[in-house]
Protein backbone atom coordinates (compact mmCIF):
# COMPACT_ATOMS: atom_id res chain seq x y z
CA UNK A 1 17.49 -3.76 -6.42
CA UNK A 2 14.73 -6.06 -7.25
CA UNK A 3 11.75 -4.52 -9.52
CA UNK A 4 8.14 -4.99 -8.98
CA UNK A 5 5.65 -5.86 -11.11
CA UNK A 6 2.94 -3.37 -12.27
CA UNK A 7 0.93 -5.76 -10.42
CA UNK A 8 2.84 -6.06 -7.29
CA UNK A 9 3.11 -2.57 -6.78
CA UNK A 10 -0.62 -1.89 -7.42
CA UNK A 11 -0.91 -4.11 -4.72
CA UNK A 12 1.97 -2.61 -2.30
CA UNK A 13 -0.44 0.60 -3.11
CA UNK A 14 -3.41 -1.17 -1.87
CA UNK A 15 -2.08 -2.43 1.20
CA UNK A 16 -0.55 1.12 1.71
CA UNK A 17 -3.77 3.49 1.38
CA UNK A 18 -5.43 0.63 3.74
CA UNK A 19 -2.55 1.13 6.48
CA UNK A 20 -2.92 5.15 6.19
CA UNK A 21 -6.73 5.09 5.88
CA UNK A 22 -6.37 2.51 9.34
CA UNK A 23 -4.43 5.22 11.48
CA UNK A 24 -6.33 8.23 10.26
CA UNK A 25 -9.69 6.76 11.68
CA UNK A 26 -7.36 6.15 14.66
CA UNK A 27 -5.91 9.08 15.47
């Protein structure tokens, strides 16, 4: 398994909440 960096996971957050905040609005 490869491990992410605090600062690639922050970012895998980000991109995450954006996606779920995205199809909320939608649906």
């Amino acid at each position: 398994m490869n491990y992410l960096t605090n600062g690639e996971r922050l970012y895998l957050k980000h991109l995450m909440s954006i996606n779920v905040h995205k199809t909320c609005f939608f649906l």
